[in-house]
Each structure stands twice: as structure tokens, then as C-alpha cells.
N, C-alpha and C. Protein backbone atom coordinates (compact mmCIF):
# COMPACT_ATOMS: atom_id res chain seq x y z
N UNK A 1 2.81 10.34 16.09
CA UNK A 1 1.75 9.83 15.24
C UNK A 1 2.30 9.46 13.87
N UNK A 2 1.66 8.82 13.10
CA UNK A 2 1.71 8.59 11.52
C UNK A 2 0.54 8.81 10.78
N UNK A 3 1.29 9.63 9.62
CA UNK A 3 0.71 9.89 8.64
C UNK A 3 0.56 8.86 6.95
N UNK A 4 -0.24 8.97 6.66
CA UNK A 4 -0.24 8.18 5.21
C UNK A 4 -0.41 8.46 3.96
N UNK A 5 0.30 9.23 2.73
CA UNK A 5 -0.11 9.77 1.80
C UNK A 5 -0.33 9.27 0.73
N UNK A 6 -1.21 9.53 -0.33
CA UNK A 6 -1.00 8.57 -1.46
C UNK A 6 -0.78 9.58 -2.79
N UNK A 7 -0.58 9.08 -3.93
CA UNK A 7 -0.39 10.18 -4.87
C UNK A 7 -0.01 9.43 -6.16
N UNK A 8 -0.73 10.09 -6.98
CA UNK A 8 0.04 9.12 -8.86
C UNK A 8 -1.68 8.72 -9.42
N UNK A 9 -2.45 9.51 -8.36
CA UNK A 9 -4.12 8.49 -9.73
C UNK A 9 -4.36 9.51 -10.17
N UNK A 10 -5.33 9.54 -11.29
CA UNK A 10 -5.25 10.46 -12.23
C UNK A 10 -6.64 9.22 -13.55
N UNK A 11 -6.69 10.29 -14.74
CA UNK A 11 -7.42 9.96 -15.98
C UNK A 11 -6.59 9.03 -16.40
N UNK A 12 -6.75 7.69 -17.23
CA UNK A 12 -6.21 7.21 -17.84
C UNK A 12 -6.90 6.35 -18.79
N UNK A 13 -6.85 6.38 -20.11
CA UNK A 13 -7.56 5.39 -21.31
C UNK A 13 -7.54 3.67 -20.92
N UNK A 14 -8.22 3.11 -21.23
CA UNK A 14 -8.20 2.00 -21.58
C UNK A 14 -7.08 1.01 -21.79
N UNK A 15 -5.98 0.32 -21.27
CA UNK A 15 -4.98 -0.52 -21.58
C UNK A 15 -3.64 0.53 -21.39
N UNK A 16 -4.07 1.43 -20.71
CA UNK A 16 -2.82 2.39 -19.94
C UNK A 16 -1.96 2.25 -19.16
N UNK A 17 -1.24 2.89 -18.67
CA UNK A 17 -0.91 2.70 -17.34
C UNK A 17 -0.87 3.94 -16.39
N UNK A 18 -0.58 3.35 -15.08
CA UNK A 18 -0.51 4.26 -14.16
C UNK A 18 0.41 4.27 -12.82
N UNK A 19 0.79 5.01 -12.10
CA UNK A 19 2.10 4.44 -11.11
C UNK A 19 1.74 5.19 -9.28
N UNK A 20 1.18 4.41 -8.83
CA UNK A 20 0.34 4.83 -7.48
C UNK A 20 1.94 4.74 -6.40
N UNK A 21 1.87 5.91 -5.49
CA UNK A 21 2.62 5.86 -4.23
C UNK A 21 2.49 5.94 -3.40
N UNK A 22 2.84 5.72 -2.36
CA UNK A 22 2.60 5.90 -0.99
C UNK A 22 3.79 5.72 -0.03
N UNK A 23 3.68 7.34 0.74
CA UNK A 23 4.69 7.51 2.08
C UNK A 23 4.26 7.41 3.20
N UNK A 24 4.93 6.77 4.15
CA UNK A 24 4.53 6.44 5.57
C UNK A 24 5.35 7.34 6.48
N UNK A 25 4.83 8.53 7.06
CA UNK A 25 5.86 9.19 7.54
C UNK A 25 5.47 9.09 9.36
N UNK A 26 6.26 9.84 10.28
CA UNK A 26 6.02 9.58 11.72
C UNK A 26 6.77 9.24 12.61
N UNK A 27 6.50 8.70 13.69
CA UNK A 27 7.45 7.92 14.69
C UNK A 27 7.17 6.28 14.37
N UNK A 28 7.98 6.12 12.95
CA UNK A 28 7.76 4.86 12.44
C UNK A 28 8.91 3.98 13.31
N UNK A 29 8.42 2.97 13.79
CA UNK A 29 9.57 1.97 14.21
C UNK A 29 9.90 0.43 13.10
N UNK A 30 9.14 -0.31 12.91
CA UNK A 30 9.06 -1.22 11.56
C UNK A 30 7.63 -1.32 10.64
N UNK A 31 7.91 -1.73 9.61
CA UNK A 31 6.49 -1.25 8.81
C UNK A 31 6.52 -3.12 8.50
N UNK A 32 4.98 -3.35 9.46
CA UNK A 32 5.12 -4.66 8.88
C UNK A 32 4.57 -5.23 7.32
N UNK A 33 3.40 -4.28 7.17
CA UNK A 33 2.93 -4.35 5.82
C UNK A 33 2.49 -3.82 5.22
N UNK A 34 2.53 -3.27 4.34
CA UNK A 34 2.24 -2.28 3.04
C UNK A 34 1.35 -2.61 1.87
N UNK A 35 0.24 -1.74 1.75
CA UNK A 35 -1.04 -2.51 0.92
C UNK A 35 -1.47 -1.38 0.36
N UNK A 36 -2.19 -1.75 -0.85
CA UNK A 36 -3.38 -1.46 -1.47
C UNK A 36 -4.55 -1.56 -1.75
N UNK A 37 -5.81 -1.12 -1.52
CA UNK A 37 -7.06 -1.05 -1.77
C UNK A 37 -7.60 -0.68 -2.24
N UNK A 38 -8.84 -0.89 -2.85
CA UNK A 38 -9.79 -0.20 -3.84
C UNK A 38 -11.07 -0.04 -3.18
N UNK A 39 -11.79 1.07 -3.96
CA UNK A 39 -13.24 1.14 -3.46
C UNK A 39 -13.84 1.67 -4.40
N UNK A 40 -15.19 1.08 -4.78
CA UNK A 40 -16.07 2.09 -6.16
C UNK A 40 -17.57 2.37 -5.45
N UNK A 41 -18.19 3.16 -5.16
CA UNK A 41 -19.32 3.58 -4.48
C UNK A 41 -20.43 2.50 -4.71
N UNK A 42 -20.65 2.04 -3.43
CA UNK A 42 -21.81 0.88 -3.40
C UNK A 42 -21.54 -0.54 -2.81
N UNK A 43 -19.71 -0.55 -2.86
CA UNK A 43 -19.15 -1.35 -2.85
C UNK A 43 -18.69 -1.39 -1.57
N UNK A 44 -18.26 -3.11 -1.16
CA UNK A 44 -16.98 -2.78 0.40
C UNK A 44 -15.45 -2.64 -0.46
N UNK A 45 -14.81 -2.62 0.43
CA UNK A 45 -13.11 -1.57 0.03
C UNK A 45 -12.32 -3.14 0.02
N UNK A 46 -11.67 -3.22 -1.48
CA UNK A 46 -11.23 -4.68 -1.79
C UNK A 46 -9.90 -4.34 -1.79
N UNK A 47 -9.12 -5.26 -1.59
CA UNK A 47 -7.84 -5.85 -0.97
C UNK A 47 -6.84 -6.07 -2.63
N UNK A 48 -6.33 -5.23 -2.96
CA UNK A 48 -5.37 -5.12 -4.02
C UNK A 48 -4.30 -6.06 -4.54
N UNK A 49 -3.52 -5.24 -3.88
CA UNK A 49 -2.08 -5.86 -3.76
C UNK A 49 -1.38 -5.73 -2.20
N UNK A 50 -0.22 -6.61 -1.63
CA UNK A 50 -0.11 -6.13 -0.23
C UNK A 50 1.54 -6.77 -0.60
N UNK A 51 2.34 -6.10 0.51
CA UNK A 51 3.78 -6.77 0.70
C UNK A 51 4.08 -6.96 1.92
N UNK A 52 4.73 -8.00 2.59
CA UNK A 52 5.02 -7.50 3.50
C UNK A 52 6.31 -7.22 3.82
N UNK A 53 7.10 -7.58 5.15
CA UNK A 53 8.29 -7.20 5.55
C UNK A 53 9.12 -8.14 4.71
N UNK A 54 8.88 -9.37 4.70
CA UNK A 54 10.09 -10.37 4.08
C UNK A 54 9.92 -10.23 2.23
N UNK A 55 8.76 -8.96 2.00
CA UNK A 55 8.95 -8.61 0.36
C UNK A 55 8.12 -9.99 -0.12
N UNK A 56 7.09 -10.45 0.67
CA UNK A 56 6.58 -11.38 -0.28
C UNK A 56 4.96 -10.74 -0.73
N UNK A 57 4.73 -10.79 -1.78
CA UNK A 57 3.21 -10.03 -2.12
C UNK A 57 2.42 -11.13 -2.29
N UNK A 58 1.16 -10.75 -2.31
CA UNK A 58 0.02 -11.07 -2.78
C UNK A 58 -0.91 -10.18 -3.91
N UNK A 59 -1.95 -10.29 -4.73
CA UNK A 59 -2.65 -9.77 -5.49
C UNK A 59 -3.97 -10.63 -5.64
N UNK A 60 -5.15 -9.33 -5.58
CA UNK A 60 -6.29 -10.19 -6.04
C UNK A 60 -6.58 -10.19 -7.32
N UNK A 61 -7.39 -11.48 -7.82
CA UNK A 61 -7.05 -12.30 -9.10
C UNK A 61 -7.33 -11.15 -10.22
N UNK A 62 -8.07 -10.33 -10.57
CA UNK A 62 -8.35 -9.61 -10.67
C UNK A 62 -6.80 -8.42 -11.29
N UNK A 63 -6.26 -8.78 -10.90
CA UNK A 63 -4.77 -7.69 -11.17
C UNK A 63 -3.77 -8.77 -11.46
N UNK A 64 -3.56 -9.74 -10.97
CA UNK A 64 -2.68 -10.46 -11.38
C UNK A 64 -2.28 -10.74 -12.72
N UNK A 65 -1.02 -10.25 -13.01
CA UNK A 65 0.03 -9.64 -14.39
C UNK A 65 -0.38 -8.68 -15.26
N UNK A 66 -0.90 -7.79 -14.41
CA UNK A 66 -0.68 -6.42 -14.89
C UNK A 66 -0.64 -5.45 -13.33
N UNK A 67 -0.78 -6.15 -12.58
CA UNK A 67 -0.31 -4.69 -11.69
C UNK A 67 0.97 -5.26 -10.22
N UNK A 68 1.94 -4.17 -10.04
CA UNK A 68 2.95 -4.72 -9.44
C UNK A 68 3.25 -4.00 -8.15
N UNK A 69 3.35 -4.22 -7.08
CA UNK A 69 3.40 -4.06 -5.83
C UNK A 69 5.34 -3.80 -5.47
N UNK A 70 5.69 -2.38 -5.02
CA UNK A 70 6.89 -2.91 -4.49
C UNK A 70 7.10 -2.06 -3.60
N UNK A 71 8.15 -2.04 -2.72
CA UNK A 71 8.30 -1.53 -1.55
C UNK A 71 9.65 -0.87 -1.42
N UNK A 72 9.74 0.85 -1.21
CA UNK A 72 11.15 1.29 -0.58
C UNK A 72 11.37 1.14 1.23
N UNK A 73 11.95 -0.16 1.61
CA UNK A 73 12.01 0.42 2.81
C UNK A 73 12.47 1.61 3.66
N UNK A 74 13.10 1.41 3.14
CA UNK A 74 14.20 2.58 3.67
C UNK A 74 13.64 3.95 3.78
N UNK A 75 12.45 3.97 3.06
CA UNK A 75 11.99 5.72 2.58
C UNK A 75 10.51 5.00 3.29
N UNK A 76 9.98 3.77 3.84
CA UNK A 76 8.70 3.68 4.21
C UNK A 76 7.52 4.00 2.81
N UNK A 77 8.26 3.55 1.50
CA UNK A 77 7.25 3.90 0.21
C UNK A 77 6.94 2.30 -0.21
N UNK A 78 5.82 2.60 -0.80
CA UNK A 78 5.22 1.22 -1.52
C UNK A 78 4.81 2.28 -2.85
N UNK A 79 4.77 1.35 -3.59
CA UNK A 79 4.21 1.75 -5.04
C UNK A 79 3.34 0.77 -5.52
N UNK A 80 2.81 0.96 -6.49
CA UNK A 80 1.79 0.33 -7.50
C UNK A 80 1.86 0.55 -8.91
N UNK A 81 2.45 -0.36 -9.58
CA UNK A 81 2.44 -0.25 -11.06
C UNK A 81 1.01 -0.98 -11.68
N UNK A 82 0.09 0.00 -12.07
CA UNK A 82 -0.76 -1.02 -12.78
C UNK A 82 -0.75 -0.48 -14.59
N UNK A 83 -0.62 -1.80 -15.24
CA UNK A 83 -0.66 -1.65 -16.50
C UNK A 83 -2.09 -2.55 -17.32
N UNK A 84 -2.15 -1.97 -18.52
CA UNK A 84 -3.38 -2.93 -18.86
C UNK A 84 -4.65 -2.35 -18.74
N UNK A 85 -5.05 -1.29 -18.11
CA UNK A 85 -5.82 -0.92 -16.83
C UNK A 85 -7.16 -0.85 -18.03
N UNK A 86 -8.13 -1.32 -17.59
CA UNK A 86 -9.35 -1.59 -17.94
C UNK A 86 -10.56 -0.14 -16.91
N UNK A 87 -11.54 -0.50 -17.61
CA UNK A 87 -12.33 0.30 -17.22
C UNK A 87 -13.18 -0.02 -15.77
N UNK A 88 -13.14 -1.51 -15.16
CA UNK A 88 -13.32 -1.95 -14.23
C UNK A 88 -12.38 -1.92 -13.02
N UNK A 89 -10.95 -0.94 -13.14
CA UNK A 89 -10.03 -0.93 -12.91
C UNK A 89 -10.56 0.41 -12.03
N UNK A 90 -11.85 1.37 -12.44
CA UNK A 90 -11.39 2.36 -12.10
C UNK A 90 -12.23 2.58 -10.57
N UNK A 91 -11.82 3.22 -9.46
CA UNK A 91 -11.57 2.96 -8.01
C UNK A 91 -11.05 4.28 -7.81
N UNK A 92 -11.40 4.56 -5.87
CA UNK A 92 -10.60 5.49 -5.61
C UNK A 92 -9.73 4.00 -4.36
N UNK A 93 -8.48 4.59 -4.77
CA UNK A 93 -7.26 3.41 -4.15
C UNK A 93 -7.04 4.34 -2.94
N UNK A 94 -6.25 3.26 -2.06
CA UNK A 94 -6.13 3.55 -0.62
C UNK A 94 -5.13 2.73 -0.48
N UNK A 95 -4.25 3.54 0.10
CA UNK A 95 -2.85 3.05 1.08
C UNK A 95 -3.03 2.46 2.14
N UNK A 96 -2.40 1.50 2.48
CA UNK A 96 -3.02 0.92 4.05
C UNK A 96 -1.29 0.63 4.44
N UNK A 97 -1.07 0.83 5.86
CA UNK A 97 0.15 0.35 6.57
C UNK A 97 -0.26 -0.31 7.83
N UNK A 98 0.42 -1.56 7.97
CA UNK A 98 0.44 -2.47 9.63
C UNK A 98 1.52 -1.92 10.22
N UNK A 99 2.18 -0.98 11.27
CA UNK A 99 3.50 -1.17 12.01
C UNK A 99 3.44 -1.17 13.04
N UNK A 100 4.59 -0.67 13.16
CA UNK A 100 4.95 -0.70 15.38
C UNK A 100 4.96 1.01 14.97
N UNK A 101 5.19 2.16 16.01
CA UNK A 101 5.50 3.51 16.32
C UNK A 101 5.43 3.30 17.47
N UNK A 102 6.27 4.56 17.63
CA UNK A 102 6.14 5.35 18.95
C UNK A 102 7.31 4.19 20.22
N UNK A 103 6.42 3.75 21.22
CA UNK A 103 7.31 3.46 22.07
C UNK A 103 7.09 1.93 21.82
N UNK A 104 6.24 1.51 21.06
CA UNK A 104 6.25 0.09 20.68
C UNK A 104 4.79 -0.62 20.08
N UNK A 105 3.69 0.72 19.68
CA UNK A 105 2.37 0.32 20.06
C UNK A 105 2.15 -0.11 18.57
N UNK A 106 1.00 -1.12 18.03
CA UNK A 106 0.69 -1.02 16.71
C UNK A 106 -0.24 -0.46 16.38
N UNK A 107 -0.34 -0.52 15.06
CA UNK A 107 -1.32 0.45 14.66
C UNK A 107 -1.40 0.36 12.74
N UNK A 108 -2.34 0.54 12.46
CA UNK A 108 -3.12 0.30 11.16
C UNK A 108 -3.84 1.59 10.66
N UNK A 109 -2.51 1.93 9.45
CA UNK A 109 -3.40 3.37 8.92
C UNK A 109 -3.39 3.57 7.61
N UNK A 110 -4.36 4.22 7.15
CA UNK A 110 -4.74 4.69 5.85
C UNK A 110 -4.42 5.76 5.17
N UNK A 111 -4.55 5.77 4.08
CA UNK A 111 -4.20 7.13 3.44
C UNK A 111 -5.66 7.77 2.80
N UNK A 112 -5.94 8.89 2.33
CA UNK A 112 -6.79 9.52 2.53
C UNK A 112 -7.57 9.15 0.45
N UNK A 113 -6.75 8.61 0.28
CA UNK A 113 -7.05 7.80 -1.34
C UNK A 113 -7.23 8.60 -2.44
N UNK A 114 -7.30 8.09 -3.42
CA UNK A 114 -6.59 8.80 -4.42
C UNK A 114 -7.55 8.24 -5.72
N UNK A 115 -8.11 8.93 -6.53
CA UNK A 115 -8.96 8.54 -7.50
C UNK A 115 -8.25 8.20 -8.72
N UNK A 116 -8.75 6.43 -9.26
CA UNK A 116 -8.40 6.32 -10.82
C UNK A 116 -9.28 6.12 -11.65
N UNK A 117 -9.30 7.15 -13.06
CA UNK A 117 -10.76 6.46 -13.66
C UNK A 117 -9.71 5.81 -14.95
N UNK A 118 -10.55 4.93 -15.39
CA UNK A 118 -9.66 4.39 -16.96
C UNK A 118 -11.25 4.45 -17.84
N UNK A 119 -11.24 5.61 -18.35
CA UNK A 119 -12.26 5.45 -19.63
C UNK A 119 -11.79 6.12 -20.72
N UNK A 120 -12.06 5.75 -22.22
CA UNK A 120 -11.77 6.64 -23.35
C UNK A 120 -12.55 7.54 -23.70
């Protein structure tokens, strides 16, 4: 099986920053893509930042140049640098992974998310 952890949200002021992680551990065989999500109660769960295998990202408009997406393969980690961070910023975030495991099957998993508030 695979597991998904996330870790790094926390309090943060107004125009802060903050540094989100996430490990993919298991009978990982390739990790095709590595993402981030948000969710604020009331809301559906919005689509962050994502990388995939060939390291190319995306971001919704919304984050674009202040928050940065990158990926350890080797360790199965993605991170999240968000800077700037506004008070509309604040979300509980969620790890998301696309891969192969096991003997070849795919599969799409989450991490159990991680709360950010940005208020002063």
C-alpha cells in the first residue's frame, strides 16, 4: 500500500511565508504526479500547484509568483513554497499523488491535510 503525509502548515501573518511537504511512502513504483490542494469549509477542494514526472508545473492563478512547487524524486517529496501569503490564502492543504505500486496497479492518494491560517 501507500501512504501520504503532509507537514509544514501552521499560523502565519499576513505577507509571510510558509514551506508545505509531502512524503509518498510504500510499494512505490513511479510517481507520475505530485500536487497540491486546498479546501476552506463550504467550498469544493481547489487544485494548487501540481508537477509532474518531466518537472513541468502548473499553478492556479491565484498563487502564481508567490508560491513554488518542487519535487525530490528520489525521496518521493514535493514541497510548497508559498510566500506573500494573504489571508485568502488560508486553507487546510492536501497532498495528492498519481502512481503505479505494487505489481503495476494505479492509484491516486491523499494525504490527510494540513491546516494554514494567515491572519494578524
Amino acid at each position: 500500500q501507500v501512504q501520504v503525509a503532509e507537514s509544514g502548515g501552521g499560523l502565519v501573518q499576513p505577507g509571510g511565508s510558509l514551506r508545505l511537504s509531502c512524503v509518498a511512502s510504500g510499494s512505490i513504483l513511479v510517481i507520475n504526479v505530485m500536487g497540491w490542494y486546498r479546501q476552506v469549509p463550504g467550498k469544493d477542494r481547489e487544485l494548487v500547484a501540481r508537477v509532474n514526472s518531466g518537472d513541468n508545473t502548473n499553478y492556479a492563478d491565484s498563487v502564481k509568483g508567490r508560491f513554488t512547487i518542487s519535487r525530490e524524486k528520489a525521496n518521493y517529496t514535493v514541497y510548497l513554497e508559498m510566500n506573500s501569503l494573504k489571508p485568502e490564502d488560508t486553507a487546510v492543504y492536501y497532498c495528492n499523488v498519481d502512481l503505479y505500486y505494487g505489481m503495476g496497479s494505479r492509484g491516486d492518494y491523499w494525504g490527510q491535510g494540513t491546516q494554514v491560517t494567515v491572519s494578524s
